[in-house]
Each structure stands twice: as C-alpha cells, then as structure tokens.
PDB file of N, CA and C in Angstrom:
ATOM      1  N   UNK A   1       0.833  -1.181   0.000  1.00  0.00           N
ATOM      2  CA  UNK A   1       0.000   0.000   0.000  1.00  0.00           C
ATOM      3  C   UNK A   1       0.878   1.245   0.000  1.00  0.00           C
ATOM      4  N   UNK A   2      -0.358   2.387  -0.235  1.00  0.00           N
ATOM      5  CA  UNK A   2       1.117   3.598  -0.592  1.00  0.00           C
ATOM      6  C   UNK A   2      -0.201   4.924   0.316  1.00  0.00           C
ATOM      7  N   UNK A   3       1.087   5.887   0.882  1.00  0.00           N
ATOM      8  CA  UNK A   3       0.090   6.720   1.376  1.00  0.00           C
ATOM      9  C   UNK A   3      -0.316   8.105   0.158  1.00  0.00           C
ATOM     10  N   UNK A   4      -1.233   8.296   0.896  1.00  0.00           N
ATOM     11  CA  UNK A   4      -1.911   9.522  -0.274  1.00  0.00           C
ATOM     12  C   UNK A   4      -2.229  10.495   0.328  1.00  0.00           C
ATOM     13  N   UNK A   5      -1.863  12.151  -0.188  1.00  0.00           N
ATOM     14  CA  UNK A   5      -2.066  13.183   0.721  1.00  0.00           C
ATOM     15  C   UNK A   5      -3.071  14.007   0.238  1.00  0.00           C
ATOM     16  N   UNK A   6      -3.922  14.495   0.606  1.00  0.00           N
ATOM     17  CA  UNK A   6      -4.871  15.626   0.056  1.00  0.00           C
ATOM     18  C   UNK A   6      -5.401  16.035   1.317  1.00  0.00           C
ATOM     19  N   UNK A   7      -6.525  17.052   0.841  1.00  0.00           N
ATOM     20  CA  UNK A   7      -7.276  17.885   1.637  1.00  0.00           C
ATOM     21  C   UNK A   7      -8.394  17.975   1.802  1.00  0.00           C
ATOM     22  N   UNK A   8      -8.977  17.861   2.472  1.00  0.00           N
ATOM     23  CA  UNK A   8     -11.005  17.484   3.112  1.00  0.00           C
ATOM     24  C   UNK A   8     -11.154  19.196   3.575  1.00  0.00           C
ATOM     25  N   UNK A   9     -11.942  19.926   2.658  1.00  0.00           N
ATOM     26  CA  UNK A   9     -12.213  21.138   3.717  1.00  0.00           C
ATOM     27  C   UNK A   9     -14.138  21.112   3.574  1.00  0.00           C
ATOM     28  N   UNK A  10     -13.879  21.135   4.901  1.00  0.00           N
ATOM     29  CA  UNK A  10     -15.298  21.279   5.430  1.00  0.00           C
ATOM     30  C   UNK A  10     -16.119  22.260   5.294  1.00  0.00           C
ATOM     31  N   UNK A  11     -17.509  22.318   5.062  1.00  0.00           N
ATOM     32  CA  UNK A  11     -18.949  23.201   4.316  1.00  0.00           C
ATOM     33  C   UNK A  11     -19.231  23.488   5.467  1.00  0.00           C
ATOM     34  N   UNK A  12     -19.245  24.827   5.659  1.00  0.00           N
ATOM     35  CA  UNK A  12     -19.556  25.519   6.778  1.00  0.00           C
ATOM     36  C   UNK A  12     -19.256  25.775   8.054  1.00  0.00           C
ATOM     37  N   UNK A  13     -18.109  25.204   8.279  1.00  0.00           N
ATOM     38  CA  UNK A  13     -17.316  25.532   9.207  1.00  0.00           C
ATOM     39  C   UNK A  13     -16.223  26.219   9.235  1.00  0.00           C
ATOM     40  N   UNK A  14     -16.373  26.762  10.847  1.00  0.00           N
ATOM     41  CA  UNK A  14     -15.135  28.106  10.722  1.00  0.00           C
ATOM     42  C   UNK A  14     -14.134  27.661  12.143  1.00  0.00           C
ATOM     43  N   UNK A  15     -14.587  27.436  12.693  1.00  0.00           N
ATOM     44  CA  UNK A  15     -13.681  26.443  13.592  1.00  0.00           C
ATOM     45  C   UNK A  15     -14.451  25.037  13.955  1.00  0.00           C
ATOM     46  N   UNK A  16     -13.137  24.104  14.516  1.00  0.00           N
ATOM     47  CA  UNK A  16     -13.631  22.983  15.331  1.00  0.00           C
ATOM     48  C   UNK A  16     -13.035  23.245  16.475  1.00  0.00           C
ATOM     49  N   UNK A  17     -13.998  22.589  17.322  1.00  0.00           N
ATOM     50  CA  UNK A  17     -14.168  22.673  18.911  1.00  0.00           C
ATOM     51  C   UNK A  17     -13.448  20.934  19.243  1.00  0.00           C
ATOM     52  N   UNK A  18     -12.750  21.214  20.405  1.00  0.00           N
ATOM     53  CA  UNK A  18     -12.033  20.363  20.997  1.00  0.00           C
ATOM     54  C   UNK A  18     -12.776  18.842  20.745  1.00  0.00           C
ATOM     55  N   UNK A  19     -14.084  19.122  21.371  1.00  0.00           N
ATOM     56  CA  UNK A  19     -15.263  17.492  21.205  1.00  0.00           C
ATOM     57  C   UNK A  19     -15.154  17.647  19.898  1.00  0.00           C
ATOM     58  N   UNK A  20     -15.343  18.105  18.687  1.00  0.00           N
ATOM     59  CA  UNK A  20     -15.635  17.899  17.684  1.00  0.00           C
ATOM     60  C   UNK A  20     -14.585  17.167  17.112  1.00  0.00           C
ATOM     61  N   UNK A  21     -13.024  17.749  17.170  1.00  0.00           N
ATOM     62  CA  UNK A  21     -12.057  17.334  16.901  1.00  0.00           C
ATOM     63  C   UNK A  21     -11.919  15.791  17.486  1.00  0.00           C
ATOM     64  N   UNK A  22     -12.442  15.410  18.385  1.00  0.00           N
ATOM     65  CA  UNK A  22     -12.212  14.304  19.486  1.00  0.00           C
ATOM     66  C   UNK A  22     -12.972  13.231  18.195  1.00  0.00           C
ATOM     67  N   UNK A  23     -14.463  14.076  17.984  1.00  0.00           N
ATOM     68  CA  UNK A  23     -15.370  13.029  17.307  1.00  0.00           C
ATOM     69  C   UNK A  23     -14.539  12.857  15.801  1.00  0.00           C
ATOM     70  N   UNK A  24     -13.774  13.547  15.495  1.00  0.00           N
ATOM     71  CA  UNK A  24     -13.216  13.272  13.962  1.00  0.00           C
ATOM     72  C   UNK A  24     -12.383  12.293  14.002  1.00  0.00           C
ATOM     73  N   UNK A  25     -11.130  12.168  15.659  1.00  0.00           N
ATOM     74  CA  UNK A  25     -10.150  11.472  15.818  1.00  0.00           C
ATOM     75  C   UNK A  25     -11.057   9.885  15.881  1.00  0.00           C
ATOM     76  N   UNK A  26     -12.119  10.152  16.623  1.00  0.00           N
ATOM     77  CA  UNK A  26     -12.808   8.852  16.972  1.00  0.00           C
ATOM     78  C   UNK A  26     -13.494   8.170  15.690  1.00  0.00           C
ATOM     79  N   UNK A  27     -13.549   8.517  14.911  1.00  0.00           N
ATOM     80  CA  UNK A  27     -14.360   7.918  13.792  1.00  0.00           C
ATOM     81  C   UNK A  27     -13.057   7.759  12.917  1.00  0.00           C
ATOM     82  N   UNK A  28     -12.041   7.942  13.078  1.00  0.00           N
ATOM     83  CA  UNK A  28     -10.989   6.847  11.922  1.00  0.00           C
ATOM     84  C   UNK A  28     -10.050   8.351  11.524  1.00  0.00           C
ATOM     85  N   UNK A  29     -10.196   9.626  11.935  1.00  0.00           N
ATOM     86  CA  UNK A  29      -9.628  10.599  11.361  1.00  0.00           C
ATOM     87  C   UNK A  29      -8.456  10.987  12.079  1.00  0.00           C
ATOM     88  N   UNK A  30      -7.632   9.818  12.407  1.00  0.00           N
ATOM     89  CA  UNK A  30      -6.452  10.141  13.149  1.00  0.00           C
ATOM     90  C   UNK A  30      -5.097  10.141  12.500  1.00  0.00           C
ATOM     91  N   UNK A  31      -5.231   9.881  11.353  1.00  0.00           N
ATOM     92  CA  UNK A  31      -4.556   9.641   9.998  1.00  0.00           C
ATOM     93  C   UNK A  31      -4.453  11.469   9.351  1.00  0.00           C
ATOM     94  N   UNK A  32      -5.084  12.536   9.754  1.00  0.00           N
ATOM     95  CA  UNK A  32      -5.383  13.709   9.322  1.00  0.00           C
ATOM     96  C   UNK A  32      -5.090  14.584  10.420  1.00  0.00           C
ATOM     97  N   UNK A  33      -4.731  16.336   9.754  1.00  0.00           N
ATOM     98  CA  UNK A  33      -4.387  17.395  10.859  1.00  0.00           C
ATOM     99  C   UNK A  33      -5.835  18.140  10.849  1.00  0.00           C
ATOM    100  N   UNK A  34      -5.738  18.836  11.399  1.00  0.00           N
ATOM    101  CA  UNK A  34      -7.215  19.847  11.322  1.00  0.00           C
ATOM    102  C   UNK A  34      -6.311  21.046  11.115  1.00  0.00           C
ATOM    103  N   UNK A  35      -7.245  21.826  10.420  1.00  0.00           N
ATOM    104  CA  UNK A  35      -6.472  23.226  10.302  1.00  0.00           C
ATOM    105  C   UNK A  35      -7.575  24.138  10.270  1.00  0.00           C
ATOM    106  N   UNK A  36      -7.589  25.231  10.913  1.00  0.00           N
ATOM    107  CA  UNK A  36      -7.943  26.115  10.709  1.00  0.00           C
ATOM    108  C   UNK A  36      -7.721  27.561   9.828  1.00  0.00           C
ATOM    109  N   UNK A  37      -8.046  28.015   9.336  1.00  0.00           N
ATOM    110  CA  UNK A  37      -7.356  29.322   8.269  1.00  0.00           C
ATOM    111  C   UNK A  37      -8.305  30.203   7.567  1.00  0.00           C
ATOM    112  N   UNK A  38      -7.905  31.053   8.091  1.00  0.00           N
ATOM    113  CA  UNK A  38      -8.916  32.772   7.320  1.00  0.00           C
ATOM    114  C   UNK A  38     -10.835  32.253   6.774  1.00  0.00           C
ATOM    115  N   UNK A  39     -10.815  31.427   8.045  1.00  0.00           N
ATOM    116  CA  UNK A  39     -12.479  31.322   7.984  1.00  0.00           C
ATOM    117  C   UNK A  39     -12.937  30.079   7.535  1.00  0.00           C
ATOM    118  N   UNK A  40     -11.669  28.720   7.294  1.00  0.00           N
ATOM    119  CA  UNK A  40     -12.383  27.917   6.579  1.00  0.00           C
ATOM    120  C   UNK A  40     -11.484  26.992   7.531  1.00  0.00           C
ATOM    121  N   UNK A  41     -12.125  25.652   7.421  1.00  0.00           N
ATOM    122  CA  UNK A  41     -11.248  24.256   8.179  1.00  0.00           C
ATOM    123  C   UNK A  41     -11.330  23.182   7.349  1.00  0.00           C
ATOM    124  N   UNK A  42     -10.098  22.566   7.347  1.00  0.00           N
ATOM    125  CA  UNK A  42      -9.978  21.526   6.487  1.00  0.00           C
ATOM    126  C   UNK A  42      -9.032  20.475   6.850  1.00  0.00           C
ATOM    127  N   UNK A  43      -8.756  19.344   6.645  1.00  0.00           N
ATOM    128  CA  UNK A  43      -8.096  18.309   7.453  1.00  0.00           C
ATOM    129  C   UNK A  43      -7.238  17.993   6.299  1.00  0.00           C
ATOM    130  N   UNK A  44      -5.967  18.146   6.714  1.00  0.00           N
ATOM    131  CA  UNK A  44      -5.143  17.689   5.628  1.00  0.00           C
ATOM    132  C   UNK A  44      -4.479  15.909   6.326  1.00  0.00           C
ATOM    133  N   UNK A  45      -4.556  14.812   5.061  1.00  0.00           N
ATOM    134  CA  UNK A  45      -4.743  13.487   5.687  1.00  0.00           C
ATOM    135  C   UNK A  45      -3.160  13.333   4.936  1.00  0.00           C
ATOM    136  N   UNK A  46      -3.035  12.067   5.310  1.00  0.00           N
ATOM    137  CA  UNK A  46      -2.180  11.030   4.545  1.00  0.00           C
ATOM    138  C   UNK A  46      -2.179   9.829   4.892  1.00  0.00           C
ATOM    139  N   UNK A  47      -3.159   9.389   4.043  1.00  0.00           N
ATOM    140  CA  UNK A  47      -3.687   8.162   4.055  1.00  0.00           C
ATOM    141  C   UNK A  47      -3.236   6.916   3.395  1.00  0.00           C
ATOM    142  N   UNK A  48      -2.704   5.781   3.952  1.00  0.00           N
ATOM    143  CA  UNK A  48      -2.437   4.669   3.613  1.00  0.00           C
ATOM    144  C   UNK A  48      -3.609   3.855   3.172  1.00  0.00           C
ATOM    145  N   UNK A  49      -3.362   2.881   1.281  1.00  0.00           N
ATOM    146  CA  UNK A  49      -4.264   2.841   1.046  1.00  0.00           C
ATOM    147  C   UNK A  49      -3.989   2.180  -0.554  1.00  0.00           C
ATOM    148  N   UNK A  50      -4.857   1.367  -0.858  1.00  0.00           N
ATOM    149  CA  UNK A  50      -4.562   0.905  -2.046  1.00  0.00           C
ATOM    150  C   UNK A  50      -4.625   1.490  -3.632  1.00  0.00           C
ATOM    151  N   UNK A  51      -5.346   2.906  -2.992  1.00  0.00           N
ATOM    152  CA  UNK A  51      -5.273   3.753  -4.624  1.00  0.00           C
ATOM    153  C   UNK A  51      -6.008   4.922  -3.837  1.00  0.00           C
ATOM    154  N   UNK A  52      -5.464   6.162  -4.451  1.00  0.00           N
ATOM    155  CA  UNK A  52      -5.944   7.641  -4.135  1.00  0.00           C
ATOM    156  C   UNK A  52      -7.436   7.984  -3.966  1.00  0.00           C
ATOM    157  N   UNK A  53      -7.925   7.085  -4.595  1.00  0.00           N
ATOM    158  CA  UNK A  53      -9.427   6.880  -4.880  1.00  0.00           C
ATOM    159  C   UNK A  53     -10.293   6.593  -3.501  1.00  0.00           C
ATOM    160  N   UNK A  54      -9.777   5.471  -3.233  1.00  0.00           N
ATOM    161  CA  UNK A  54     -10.442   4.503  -1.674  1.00  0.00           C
ATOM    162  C   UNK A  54      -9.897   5.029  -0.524  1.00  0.00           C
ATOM    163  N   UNK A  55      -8.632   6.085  -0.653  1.00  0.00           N
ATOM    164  CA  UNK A  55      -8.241   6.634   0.756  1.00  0.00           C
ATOM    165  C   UNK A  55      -9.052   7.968   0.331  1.00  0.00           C
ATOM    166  N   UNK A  56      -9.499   8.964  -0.698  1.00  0.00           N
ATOM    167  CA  UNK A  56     -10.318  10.196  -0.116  1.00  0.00           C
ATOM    168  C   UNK A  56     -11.815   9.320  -0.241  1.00  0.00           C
ATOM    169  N   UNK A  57     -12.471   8.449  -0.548  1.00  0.00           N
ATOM    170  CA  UNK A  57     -13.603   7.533  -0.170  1.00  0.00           C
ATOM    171  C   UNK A  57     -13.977   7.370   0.956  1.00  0.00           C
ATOM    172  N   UNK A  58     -12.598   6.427   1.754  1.00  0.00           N
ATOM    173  CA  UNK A  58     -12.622   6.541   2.914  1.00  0.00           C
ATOM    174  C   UNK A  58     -12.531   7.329   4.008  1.00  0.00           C
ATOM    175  N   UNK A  59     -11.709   8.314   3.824  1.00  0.00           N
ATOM    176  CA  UNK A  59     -11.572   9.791   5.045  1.00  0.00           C
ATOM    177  C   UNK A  59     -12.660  10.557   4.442  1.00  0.00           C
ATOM    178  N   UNK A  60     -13.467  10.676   2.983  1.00  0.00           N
ATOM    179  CA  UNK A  60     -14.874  11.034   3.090  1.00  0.00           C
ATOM    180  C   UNK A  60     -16.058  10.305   4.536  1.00  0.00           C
ATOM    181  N   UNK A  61     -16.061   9.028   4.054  1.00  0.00           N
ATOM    182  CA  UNK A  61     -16.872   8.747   4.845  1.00  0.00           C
ATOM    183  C   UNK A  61     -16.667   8.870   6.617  1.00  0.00           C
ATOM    184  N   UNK A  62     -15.167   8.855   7.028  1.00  0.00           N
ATOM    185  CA  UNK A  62     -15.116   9.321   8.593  1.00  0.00           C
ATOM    186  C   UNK A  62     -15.317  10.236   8.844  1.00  0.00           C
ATOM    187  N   UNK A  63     -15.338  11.484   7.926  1.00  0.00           N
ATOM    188  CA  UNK A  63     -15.728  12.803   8.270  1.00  0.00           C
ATOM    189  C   UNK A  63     -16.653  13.227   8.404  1.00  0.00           C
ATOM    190  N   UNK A  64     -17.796  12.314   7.539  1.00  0.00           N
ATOM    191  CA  UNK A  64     -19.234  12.296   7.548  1.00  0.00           C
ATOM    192  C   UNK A  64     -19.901  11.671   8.765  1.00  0.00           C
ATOM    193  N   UNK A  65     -19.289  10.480   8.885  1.00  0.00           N
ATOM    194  CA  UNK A  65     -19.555  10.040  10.097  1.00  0.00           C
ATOM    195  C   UNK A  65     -19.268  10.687  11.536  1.00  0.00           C
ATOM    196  N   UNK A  66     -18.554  11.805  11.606  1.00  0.00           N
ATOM    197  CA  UNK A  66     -18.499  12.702  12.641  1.00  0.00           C
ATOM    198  C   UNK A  66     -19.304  13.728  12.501  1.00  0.00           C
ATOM    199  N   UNK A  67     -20.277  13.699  11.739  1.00  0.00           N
ATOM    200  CA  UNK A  67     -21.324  14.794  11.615  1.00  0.00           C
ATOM    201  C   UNK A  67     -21.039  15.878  10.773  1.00  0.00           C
ATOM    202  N   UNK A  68     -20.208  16.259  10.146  1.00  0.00           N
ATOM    203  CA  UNK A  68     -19.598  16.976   9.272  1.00  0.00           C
ATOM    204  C   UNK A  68     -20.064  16.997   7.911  1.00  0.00           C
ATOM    205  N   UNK A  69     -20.172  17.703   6.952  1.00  0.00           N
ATOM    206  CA  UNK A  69     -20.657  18.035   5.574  1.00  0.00           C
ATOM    207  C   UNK A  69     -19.260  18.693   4.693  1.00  0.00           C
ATOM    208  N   UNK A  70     -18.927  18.123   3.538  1.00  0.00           N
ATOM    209  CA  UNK A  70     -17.709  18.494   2.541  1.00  0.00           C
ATOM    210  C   UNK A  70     -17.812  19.142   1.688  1.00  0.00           C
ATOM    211  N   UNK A  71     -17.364  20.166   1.374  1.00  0.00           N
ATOM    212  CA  UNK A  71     -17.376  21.215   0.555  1.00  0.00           C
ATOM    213  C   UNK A  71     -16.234  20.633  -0.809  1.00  0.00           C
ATOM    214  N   UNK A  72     -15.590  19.903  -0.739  1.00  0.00           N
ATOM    215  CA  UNK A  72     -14.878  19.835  -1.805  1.00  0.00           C
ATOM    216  C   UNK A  72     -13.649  19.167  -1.083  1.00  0.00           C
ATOM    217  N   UNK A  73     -12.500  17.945  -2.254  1.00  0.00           N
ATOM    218  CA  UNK A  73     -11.444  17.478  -1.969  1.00  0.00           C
ATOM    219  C   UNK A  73     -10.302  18.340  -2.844  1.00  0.00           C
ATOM    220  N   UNK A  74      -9.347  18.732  -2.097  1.00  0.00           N
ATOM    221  CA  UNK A  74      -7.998  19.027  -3.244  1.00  0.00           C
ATOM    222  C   UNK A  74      -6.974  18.247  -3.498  1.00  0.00           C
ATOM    223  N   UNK A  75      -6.190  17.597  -4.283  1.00  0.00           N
ATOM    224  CA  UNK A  75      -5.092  16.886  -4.262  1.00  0.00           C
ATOM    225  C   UNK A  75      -4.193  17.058  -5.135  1.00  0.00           C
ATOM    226  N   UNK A  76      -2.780  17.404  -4.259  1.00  0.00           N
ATOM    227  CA  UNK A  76      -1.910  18.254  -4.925  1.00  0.00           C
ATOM    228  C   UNK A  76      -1.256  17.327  -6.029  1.00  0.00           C
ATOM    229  N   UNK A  77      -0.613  17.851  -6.932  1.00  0.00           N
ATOM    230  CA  UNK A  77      -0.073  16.929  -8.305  1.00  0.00           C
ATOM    231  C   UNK A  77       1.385  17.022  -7.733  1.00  0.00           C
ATOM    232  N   UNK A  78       1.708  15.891  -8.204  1.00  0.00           N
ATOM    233  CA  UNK A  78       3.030  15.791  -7.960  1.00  0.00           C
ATOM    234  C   UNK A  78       4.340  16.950  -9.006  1.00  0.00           C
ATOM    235  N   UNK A  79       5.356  17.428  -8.477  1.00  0.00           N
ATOM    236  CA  UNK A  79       5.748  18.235  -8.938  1.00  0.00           C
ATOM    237  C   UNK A  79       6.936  17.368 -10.360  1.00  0.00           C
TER     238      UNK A  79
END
C-alpha cells in the first residue's frame, strides 16, 4: 500500500471545537491534521491505502460520520 495526501475542507465551518475534533479522531480521522485558516477548516490526511481513490472515499466517509458536511477534496499533483 502507498500513502496519499490531500485535503477534506469542510462546508460551513469556521472552527472545530475540541469534542468535535475528538469526534473526527474517533471515527478513523487520526490519519489527518485539522487546520484552521482565514475562515475555513480543512483536514489535511495522509492516508495509507490501495489507490488515491479509496483513501479520499474513505476519510470522506469518517468525516461524515463525525457529523460533518464536505465542501470539496484538493489533491496536490506531484511536482
């Protein structure tokens, strides 16, 4: 397996709160940072995983599963 890095930024949120963060770690999102920045939050991951595809699939669905809604994935190209 190979890890894969991108970015989950979250729809409508402007910060996360300590429990919230807790509920992201608890649902499988411990693999990801949280970030906060000029009004928007987004979890940057690096996910181990059999194709780029099934690791933002999968850190989709833990993020959802912490109650959270996605505004969009980014994933940087290799240089």
């Amino acid at each position: 397996m190979k890890n894969y890095d991108f970015k989950i930024v979250l729809d409508g949120v402007t910060d996360v709160t300590d429990d919230e963060g807790d509920s992201l770690y608890r649902s499988g999102c411990d693999d990801g940072t949280i970030v906060s920045r000029e009004g928007a939050v987004f979890i940057l991951f690096s996910r181990e995983s059999n194709s780029l595809e099934e690791a933002i699939k999968s850190a989709a669905a833990n993020v959802r599963s912490a109650g959270f809604q996605i505004e969009h994935v980014e994933v940087a190209c290799p240089a």
